[in-house]
PDB file of N, CA and C in Angstrom:
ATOM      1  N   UNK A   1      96.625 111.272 119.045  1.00  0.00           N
ATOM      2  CA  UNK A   1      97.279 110.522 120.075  1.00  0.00           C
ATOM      3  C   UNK A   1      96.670 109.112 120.126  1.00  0.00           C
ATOM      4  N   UNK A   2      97.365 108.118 120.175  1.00  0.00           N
ATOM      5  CA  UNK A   2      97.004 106.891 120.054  1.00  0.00           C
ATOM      6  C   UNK A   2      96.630 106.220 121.713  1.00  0.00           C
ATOM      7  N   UNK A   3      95.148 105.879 121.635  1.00  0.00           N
ATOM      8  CA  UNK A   3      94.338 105.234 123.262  1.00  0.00           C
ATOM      9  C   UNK A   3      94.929 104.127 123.704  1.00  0.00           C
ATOM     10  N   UNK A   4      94.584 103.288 122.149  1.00  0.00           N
ATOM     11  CA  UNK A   4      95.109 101.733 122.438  1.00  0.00           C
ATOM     12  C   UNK A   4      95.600 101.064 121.407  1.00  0.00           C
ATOM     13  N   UNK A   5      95.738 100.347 121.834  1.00  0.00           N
ATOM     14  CA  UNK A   5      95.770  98.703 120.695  1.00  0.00           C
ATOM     15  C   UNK A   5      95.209  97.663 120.891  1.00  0.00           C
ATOM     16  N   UNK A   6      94.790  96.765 120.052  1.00  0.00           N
ATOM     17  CA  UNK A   6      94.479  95.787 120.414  1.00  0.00           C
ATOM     18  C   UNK A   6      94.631  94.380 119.277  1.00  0.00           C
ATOM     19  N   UNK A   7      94.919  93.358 119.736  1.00  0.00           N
ATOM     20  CA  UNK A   7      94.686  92.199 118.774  1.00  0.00           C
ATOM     21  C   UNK A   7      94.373  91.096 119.210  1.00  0.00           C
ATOM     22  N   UNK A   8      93.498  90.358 118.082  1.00  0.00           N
ATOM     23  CA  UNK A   8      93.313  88.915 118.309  1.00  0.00           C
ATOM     24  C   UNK A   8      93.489  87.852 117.212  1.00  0.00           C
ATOM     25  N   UNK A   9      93.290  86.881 117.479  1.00  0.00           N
ATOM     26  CA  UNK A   9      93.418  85.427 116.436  1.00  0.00           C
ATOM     27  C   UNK A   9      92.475  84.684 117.116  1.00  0.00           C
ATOM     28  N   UNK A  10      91.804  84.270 116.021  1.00  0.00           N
ATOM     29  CA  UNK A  10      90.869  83.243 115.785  1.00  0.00           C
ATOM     30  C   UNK A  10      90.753  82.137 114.776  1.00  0.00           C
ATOM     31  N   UNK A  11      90.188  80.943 115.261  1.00  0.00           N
ATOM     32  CA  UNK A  11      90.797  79.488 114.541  1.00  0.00           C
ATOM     33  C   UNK A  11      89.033  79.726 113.772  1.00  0.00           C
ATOM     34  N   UNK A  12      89.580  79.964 112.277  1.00  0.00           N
ATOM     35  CA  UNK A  12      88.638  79.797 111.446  1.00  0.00           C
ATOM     36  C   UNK A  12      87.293  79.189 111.599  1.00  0.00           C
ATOM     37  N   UNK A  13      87.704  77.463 112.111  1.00  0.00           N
ATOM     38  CA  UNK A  13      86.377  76.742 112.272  1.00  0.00           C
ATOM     39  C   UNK A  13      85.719  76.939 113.249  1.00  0.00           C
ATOM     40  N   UNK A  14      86.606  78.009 114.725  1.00  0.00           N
ATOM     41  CA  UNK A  14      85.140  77.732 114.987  1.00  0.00           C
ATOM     42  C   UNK A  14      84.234  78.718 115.272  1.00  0.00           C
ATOM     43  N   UNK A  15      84.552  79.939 114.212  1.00  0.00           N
ATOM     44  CA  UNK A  15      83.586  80.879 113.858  1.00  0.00           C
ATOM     45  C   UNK A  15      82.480  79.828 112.811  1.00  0.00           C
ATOM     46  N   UNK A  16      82.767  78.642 112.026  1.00  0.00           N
ATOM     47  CA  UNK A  16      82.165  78.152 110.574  1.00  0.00           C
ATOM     48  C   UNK A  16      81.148  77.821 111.980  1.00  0.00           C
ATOM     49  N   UNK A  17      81.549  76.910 113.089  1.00  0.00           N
ATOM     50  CA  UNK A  17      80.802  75.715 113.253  1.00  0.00           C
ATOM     51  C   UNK A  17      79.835  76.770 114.482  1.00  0.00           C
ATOM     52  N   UNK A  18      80.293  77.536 114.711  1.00  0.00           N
ATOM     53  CA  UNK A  18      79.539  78.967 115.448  1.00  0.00           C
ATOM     54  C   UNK A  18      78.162  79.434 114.801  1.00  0.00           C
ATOM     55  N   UNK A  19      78.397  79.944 113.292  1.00  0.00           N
ATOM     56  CA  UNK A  19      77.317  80.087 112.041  1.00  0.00           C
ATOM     57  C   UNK A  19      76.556  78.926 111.858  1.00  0.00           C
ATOM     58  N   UNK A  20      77.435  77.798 111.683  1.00  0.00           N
ATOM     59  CA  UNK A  20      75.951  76.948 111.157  1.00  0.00           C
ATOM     60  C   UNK A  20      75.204  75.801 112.215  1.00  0.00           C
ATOM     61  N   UNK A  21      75.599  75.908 113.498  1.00  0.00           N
ATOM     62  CA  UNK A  21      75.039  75.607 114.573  1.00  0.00           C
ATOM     63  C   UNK A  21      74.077  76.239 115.926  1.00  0.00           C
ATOM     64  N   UNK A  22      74.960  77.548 115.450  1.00  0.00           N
ATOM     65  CA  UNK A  22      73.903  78.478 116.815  1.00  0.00           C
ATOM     66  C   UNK A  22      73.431  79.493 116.159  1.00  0.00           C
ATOM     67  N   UNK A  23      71.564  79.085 116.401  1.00  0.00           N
ATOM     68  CA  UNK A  23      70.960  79.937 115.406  1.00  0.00           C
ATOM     69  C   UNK A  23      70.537  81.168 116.087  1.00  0.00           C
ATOM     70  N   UNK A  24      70.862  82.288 114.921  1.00  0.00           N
ATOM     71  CA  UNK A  24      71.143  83.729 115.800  1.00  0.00           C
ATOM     72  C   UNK A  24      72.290  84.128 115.853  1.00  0.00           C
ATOM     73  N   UNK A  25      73.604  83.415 115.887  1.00  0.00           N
ATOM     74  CA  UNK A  25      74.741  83.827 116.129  1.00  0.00           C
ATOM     75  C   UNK A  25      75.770  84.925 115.126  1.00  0.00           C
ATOM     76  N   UNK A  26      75.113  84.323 113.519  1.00  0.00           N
ATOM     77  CA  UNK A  26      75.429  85.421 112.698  1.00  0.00           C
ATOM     78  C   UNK A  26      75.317  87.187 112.586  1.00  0.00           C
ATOM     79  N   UNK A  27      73.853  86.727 112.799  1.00  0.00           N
ATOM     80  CA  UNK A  27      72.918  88.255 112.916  1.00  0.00           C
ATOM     81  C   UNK A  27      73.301  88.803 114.790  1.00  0.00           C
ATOM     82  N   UNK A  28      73.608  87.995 115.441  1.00  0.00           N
ATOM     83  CA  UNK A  28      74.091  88.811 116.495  1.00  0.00           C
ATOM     84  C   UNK A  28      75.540  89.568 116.909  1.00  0.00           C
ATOM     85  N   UNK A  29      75.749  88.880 115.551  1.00  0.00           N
ATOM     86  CA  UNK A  29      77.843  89.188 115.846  1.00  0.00           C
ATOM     87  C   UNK A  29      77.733  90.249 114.435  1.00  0.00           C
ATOM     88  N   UNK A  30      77.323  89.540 113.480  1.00  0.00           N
ATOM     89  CA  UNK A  30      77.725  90.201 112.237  1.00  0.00           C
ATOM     90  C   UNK A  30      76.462  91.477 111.683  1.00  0.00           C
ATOM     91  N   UNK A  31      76.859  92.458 111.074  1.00  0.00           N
ATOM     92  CA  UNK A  31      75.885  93.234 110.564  1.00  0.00           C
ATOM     93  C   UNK A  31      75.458  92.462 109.184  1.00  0.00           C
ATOM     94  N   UNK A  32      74.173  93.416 108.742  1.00  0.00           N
ATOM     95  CA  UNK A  32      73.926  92.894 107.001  1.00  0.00           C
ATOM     96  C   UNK A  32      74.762  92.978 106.349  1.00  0.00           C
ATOM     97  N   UNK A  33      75.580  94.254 106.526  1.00  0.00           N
ATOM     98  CA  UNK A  33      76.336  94.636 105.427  1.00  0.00           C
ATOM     99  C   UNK A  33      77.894  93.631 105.363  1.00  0.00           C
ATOM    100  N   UNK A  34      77.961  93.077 106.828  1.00  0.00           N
ATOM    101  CA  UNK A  34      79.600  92.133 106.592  1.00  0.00           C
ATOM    102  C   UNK A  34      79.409  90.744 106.202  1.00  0.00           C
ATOM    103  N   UNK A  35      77.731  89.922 106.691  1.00  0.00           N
ATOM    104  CA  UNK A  35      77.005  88.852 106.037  1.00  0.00           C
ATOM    105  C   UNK A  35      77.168  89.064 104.769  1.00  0.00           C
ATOM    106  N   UNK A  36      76.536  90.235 104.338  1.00  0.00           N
ATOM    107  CA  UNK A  36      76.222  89.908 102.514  1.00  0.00           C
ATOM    108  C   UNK A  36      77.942  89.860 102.342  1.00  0.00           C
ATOM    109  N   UNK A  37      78.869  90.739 102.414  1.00  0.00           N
ATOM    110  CA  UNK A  37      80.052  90.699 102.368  1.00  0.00           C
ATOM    111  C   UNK A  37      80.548  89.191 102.206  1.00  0.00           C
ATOM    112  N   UNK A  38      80.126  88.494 103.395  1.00  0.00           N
ATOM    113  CA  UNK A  38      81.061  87.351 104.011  1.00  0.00           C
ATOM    114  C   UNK A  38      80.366  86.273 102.825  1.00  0.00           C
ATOM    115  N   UNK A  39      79.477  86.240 102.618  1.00  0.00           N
ATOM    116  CA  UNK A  39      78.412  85.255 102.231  1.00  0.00           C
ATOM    117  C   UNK A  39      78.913  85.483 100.412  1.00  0.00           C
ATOM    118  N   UNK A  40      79.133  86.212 100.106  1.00  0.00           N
ATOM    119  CA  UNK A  40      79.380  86.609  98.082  1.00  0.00           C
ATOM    120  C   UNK A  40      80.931  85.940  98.361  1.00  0.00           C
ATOM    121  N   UNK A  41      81.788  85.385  99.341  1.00  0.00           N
ATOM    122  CA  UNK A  41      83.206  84.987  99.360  1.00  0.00           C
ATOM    123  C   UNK A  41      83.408  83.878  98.695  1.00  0.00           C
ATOM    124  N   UNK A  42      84.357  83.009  98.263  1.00  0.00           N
ATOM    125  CA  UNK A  42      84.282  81.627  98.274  1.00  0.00           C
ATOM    126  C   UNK A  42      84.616  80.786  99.326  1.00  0.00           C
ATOM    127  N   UNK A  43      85.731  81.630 100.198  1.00  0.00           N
ATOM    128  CA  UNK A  43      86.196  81.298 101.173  1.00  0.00           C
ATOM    129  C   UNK A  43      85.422  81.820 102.602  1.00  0.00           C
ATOM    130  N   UNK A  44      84.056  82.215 102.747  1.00  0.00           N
ATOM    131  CA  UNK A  44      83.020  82.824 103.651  1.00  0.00           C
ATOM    132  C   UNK A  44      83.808  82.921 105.204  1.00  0.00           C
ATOM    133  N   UNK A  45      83.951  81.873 105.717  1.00  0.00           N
ATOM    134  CA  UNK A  45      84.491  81.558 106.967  1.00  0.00           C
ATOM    135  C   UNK A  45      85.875  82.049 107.297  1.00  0.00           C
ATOM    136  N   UNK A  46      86.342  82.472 106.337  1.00  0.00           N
ATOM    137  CA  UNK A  46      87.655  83.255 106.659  1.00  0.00           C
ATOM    138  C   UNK A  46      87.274  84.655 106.951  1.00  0.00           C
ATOM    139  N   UNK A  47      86.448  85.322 106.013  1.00  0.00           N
ATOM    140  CA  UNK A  47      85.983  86.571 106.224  1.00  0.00           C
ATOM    141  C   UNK A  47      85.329  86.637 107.267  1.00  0.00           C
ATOM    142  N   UNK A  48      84.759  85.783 108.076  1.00  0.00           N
ATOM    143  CA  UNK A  48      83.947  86.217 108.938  1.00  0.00           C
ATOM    144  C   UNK A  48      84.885  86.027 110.438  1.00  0.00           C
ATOM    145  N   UNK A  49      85.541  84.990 110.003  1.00  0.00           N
ATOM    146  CA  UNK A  49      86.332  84.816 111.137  1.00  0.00           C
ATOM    147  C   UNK A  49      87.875  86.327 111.513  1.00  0.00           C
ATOM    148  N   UNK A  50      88.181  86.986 110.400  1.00  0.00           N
ATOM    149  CA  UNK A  50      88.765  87.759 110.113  1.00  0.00           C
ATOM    150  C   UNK A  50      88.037  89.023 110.731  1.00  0.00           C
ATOM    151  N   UNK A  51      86.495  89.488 110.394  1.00  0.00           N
ATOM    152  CA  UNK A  51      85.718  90.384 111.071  1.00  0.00           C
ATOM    153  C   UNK A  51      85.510  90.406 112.851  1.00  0.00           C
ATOM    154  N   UNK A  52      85.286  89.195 112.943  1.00  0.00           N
ATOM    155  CA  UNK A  52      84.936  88.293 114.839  1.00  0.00           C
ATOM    156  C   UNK A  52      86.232  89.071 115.020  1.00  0.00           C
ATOM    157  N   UNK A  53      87.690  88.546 114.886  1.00  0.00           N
ATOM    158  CA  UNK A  53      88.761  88.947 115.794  1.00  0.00           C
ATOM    159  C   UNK A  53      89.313  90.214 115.604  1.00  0.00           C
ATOM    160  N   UNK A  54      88.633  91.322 114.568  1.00  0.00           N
ATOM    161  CA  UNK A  54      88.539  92.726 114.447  1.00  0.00           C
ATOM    162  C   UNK A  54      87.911  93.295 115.376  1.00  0.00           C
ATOM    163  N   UNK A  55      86.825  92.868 115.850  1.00  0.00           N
ATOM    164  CA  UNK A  55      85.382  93.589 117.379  1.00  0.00           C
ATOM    165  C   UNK A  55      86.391  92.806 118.332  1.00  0.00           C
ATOM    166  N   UNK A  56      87.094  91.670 118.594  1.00  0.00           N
ATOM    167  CA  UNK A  56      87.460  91.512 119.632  1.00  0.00           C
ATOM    168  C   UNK A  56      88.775  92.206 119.954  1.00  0.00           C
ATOM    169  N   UNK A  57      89.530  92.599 118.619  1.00  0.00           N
ATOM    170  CA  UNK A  57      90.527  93.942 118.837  1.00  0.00           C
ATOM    171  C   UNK A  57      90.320  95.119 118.982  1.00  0.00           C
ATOM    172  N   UNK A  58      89.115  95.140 118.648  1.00  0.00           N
ATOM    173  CA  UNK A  58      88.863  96.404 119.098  1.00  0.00           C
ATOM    174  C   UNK A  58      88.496  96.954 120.293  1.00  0.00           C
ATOM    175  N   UNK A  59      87.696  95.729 121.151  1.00  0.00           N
ATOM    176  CA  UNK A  59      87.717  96.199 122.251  1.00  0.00           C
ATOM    177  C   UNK A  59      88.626  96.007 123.260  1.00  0.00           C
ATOM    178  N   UNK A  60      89.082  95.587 122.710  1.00  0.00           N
ATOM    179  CA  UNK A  60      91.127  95.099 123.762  1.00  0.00           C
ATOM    180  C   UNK A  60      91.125  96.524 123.607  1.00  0.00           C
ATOM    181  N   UNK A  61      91.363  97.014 122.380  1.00  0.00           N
ATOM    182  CA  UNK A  61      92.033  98.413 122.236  1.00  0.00           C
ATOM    183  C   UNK A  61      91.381  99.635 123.020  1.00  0.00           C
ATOM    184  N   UNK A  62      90.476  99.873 123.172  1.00  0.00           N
ATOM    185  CA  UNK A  62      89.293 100.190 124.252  1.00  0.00           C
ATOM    186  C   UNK A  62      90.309 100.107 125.341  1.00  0.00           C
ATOM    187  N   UNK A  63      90.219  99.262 126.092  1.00  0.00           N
ATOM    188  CA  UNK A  63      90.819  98.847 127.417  1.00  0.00           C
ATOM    189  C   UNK A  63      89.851  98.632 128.049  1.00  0.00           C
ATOM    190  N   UNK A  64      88.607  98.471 127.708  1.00  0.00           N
ATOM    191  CA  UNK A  64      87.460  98.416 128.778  1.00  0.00           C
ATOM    192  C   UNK A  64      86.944  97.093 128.726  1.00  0.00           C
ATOM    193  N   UNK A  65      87.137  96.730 127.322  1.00  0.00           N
ATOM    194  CA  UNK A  65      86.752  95.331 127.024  1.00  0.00           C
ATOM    195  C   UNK A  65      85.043  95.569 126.598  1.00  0.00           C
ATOM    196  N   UNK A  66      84.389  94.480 126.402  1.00  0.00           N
ATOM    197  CA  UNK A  66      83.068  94.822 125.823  1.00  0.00           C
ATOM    198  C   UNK A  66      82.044  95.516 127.075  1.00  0.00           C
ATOM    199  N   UNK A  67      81.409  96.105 126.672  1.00  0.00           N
ATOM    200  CA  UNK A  67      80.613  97.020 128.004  1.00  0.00           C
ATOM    201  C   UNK A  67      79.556  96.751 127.763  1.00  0.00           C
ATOM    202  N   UNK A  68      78.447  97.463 128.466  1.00  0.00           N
ATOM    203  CA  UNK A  68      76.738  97.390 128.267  1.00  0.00           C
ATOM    204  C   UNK A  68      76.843  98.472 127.165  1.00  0.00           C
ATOM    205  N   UNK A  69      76.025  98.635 126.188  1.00  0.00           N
ATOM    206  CA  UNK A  69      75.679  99.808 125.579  1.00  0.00           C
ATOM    207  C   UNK A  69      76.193  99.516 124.240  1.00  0.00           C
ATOM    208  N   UNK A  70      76.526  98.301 124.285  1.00  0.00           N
ATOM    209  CA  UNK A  70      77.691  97.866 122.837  1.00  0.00           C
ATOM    210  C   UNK A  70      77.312  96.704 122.250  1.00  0.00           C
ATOM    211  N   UNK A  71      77.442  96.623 121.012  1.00  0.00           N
ATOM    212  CA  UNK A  71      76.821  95.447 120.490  1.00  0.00           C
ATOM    213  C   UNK A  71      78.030  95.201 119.457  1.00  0.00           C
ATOM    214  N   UNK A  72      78.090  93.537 119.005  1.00  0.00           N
ATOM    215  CA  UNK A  72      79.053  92.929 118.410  1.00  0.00           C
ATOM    216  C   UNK A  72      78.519  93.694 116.679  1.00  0.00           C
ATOM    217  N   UNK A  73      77.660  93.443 116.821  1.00  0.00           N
ATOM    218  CA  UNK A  73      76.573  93.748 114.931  1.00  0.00           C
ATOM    219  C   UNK A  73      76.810  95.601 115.124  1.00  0.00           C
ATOM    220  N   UNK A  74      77.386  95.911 115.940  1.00  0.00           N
ATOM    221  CA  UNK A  74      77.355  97.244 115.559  1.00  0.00           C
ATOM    222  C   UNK A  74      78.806  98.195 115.541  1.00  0.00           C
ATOM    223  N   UNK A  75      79.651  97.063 115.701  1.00  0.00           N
ATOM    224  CA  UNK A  75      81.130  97.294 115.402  1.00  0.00           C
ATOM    225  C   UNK A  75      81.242  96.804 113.695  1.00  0.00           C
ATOM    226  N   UNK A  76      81.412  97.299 112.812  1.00  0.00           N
ATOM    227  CA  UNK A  76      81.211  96.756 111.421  1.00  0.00           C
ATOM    228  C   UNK A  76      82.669  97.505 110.725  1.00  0.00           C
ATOM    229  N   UNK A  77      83.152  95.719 109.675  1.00  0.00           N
ATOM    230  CA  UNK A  77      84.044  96.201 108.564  1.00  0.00           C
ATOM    231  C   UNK A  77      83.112  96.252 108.005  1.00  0.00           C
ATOM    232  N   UNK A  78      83.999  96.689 107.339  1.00  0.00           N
ATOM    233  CA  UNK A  78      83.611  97.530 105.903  1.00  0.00           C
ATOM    234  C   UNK A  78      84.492  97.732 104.472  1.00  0.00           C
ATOM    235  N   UNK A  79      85.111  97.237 103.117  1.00  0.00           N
ATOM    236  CA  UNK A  79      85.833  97.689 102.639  1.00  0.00           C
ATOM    237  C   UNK A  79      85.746  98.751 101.834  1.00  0.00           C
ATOM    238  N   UNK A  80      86.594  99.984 102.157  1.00  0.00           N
ATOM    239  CA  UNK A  80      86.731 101.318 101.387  1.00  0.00           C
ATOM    240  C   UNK A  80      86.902 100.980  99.645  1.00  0.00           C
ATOM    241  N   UNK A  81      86.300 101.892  98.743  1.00  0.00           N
ATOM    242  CA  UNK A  81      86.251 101.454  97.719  1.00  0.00           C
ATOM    243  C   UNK A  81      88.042 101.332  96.785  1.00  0.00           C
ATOM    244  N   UNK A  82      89.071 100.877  97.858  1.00  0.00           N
ATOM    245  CA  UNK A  82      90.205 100.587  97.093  1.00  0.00           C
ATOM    246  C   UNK A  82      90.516  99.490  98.025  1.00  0.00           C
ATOM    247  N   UNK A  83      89.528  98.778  98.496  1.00  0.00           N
ATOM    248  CA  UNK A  83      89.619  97.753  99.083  1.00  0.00           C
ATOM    249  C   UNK A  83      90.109  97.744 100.322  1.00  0.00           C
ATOM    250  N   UNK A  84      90.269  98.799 101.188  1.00  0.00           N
ATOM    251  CA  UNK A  84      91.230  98.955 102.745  1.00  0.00           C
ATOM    252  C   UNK A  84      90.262  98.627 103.636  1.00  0.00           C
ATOM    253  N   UNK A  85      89.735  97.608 104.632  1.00  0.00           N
ATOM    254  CA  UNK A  85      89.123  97.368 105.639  1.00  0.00           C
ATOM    255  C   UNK A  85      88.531  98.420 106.796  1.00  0.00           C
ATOM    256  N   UNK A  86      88.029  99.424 106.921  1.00  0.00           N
ATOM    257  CA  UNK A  86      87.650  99.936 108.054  1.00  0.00           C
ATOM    258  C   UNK A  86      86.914  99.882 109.179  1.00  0.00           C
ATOM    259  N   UNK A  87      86.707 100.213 109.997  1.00  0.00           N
ATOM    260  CA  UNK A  87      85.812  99.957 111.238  1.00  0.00           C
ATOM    261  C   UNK A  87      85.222 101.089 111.373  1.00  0.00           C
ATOM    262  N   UNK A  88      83.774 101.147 111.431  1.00  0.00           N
ATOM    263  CA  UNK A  88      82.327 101.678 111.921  1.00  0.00           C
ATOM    264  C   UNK A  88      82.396 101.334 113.041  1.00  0.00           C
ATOM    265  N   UNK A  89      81.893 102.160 113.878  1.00  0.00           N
ATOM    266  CA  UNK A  89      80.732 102.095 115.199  1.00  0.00           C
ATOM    267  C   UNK A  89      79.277 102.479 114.289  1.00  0.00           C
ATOM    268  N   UNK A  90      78.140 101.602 114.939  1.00  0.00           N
ATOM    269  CA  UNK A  90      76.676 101.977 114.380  1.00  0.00           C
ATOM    270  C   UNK A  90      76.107 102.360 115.627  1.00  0.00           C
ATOM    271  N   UNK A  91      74.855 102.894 115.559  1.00  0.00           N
ATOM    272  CA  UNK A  91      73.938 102.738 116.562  1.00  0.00           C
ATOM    273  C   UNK A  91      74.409 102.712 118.193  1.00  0.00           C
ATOM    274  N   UNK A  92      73.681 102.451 118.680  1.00  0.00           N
ATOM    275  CA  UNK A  92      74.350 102.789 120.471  1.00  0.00           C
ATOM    276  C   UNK A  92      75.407 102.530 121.004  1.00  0.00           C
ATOM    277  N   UNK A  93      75.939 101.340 119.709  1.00  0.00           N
ATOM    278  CA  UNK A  93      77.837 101.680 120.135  1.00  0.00           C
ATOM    279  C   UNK A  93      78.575 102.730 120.141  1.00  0.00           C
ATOM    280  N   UNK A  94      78.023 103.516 118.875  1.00  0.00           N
ATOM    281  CA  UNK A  94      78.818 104.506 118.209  1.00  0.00           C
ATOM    282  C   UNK A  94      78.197 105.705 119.544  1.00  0.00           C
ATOM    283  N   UNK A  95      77.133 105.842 119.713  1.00  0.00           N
ATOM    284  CA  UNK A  95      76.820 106.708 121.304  1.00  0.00           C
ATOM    285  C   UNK A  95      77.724 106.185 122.708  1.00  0.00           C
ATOM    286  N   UNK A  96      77.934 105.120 122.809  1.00  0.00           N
ATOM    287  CA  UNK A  96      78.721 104.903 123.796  1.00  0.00           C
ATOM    288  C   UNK A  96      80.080 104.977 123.589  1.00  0.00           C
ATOM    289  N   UNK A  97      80.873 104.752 122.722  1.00  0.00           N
ATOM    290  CA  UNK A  97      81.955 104.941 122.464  1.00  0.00           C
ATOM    291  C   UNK A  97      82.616 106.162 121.988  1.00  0.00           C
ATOM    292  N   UNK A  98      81.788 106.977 121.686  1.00  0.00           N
ATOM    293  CA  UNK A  98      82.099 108.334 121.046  1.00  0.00           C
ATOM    294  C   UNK A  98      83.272 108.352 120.150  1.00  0.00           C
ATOM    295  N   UNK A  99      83.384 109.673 119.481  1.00  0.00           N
ATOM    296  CA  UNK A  99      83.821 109.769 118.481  1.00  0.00           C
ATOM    297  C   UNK A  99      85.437 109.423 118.385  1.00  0.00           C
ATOM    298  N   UNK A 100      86.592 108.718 117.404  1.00  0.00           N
ATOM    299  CA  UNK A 100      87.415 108.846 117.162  1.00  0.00           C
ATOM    300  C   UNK A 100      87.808 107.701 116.469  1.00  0.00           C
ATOM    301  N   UNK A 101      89.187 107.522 115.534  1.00  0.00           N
ATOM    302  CA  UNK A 101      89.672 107.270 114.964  1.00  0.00           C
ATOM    303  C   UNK A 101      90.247 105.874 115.057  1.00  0.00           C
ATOM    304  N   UNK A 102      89.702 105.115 114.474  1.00  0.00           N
ATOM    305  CA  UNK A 102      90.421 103.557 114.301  1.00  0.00           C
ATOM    306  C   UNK A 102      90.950 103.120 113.090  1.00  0.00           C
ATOM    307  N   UNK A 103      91.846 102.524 113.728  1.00  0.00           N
ATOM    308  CA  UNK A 103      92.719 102.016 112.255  1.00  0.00           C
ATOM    309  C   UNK A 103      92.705  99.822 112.175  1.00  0.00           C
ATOM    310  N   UNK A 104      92.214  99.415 110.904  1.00  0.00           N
ATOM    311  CA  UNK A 104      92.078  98.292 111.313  1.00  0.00           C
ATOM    312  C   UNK A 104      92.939  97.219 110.281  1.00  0.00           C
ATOM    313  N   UNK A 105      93.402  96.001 110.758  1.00  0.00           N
ATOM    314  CA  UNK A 105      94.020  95.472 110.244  1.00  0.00           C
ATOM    315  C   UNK A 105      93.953  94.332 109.733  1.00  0.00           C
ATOM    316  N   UNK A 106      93.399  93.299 108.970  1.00  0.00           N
ATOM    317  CA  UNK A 106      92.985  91.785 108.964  1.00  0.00           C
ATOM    318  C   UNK A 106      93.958  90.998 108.053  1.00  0.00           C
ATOM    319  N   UNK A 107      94.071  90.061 108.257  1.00  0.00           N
ATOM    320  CA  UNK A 107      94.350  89.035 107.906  1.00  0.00           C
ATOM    321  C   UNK A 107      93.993  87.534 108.279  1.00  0.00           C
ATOM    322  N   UNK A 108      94.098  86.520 107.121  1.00  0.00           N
ATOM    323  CA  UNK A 108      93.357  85.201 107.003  1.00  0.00           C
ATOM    324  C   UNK A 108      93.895  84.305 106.241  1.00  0.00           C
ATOM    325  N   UNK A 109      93.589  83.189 106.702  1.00  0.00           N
ATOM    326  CA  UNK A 109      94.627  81.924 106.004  1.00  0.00           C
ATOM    327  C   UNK A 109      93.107  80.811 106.195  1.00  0.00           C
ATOM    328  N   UNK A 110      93.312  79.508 105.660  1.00  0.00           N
ATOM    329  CA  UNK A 110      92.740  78.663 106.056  1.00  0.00           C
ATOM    330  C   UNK A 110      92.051  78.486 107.033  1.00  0.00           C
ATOM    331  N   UNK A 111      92.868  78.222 108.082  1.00  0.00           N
ATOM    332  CA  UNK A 111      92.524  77.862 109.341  1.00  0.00           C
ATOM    333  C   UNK A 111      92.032  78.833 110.607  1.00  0.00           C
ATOM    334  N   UNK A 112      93.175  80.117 110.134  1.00  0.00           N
ATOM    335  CA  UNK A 112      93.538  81.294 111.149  1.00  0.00           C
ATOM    336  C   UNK A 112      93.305  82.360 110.700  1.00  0.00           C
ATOM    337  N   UNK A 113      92.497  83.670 111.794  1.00  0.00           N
ATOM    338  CA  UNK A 113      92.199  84.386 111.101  1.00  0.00           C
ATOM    339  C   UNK A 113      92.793  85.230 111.999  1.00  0.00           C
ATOM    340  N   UNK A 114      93.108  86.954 111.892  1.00  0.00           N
ATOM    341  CA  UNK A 114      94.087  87.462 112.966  1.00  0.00           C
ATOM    342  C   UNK A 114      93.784  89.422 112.289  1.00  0.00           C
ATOM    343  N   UNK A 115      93.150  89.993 113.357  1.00  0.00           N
ATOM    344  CA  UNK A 115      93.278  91.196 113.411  1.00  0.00           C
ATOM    345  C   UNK A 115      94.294  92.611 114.293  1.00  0.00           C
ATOM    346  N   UNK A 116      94.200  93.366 113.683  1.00  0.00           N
ATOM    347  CA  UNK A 116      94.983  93.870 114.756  1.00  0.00           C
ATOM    348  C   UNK A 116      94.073  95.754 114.763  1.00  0.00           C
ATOM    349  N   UNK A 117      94.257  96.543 115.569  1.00  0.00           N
ATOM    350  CA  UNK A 117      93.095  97.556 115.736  1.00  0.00           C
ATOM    351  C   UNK A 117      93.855  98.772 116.937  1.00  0.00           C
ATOM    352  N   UNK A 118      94.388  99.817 116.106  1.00  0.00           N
ATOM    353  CA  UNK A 118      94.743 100.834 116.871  1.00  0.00           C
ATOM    354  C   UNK A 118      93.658 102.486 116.634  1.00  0.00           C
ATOM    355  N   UNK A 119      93.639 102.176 117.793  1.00  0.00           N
ATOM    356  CA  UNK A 119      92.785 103.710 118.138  1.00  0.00           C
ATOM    357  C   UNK A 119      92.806 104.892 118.620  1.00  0.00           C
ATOM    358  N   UNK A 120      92.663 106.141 118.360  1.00  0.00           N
ATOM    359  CA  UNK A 120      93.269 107.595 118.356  1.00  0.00           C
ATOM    360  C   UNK A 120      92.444 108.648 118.890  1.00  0.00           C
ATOM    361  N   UNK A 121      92.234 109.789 119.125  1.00  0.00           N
ATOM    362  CA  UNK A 121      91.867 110.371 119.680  1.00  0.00           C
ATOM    363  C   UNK A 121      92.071 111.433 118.932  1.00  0.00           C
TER     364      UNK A 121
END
């Protein structure tokens, strides 16, 4: 049975000017594993900006919106080895949010980056 949905869009730059101005901001939003990801790109700032509005669909889809007990670095893509994007919960997210099923969606252009994130039960 499907909980929620959720989506967002985000303007590429200013996840870039987010990373290379506020120090901390990577490692607090992004895990290792979507950095090394984002960082091997040519196009880096799309991927990351593409990941940012995935955690912020996801917690639309929630309906609760971001809570205590939840961390941005612990909502993580991930690509499945035929390349399909998924979403992890890690660590005390994944305890606060308990168990179930997300489905995730990305897309990215230049400028714009745009997720979308339905969740099941």
């Amino acid at each position: 049975m499907i909980t929620g949905i959720g989506t967002d869009i985000v303007e590429t730059g200013r996840i870039a000017k987010a990373i290379e101005k506020e120090q901390g901001f990577r490692e607090l939003v992004f895990s290792n594993i979507e950095i090394a990801y984002c960082e091997s790109k040519a196009n880096k700032y799309e991927h990351y900006a593409a990941r940012f509005a995935a955690k912020e669909a996801f917690f639309k889809a929630l309906g609760t919106g971001w809570k205590n007990g939840t961390a941005f670095n612990e909502v993580e893509i991930v690509n499945n080895e035929n390349g399909k994007p998924e979403l992890q919960l890690l660590g005390k997210t994944a305890i606060t949010i308990g168990v179930m099923k997300i489905h995730v969606s990305l897309s990215h252009v230049k400028n714009m980056a745009t997720a979308v994130v339905v969740a099941e039960q």
